[in-house]
C-alpha atoms as a PDB file:
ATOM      1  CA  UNK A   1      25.758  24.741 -23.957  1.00  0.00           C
ATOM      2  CA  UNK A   2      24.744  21.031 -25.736  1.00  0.00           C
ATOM      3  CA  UNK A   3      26.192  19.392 -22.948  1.00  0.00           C
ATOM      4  CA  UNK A   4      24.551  21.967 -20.237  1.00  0.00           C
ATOM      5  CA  UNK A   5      21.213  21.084 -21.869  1.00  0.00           C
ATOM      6  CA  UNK A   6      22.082  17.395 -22.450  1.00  0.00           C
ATOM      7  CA  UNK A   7      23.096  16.838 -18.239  1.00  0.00           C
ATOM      8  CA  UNK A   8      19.840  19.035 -17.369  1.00  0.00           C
ATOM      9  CA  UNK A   9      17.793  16.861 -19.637  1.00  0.00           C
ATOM     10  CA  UNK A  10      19.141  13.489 -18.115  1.00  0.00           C
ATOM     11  CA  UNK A  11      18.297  15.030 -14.301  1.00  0.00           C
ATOM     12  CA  UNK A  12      14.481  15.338 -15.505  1.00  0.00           C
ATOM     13  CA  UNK A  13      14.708  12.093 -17.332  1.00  0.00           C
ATOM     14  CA  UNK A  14      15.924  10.381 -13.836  1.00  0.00           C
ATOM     15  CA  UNK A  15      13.139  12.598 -12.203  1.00  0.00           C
ATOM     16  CA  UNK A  16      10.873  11.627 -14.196  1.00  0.00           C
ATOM     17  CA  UNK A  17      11.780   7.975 -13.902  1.00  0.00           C
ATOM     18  CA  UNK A  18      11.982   7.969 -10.707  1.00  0.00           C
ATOM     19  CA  UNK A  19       8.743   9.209 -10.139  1.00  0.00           C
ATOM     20  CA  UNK A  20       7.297   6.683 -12.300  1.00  0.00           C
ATOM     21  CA  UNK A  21       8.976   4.179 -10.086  1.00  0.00           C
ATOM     22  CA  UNK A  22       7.302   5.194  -7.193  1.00  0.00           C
ATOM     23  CA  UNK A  23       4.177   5.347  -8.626  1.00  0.00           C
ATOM     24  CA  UNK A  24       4.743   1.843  -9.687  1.00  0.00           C
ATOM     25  CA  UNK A  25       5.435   1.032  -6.206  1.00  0.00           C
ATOM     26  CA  UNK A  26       2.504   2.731  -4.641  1.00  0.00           C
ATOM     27  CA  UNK A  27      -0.186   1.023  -7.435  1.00  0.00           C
ATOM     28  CA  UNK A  28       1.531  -2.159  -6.696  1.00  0.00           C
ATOM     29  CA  UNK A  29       1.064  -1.562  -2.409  1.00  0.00           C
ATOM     30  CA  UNK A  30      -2.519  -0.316  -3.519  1.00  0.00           C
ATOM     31  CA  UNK A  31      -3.664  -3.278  -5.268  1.00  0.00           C
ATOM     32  CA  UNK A  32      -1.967  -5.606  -2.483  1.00  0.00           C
ATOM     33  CA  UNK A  33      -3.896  -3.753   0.133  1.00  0.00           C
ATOM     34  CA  UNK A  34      -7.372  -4.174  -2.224  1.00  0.00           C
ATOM     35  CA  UNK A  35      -6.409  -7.856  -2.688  1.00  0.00           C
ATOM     36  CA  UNK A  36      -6.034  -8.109   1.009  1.00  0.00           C
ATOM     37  CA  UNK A  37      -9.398  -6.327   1.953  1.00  0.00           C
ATOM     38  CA  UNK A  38     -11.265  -8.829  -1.273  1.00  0.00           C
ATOM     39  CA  UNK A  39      -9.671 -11.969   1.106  1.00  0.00           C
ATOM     40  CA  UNK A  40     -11.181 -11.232   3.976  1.00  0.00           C
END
């Protein structure tokens, strides 16, 4: 049952870290795209 709860626990850490990277990504393309609209 520890290990059950341990394996479920690491799929919602890599969820959630996952999801964090993507969010990373899309702030990062948002702030390229504002940069590119302040150039012009």
């Amino acid at each position: 049952m520890v290990l059950e709860a341990l394996v479920s626990h690491q799929i919602l850490s890599r969820a959630a870290l996952e999801a964090l990277i993507s969010h990373q990504i899309l702030s990062g393309a948002t702030a390229q795209a504002g940069m590119e609209v302040g150039k012009t």
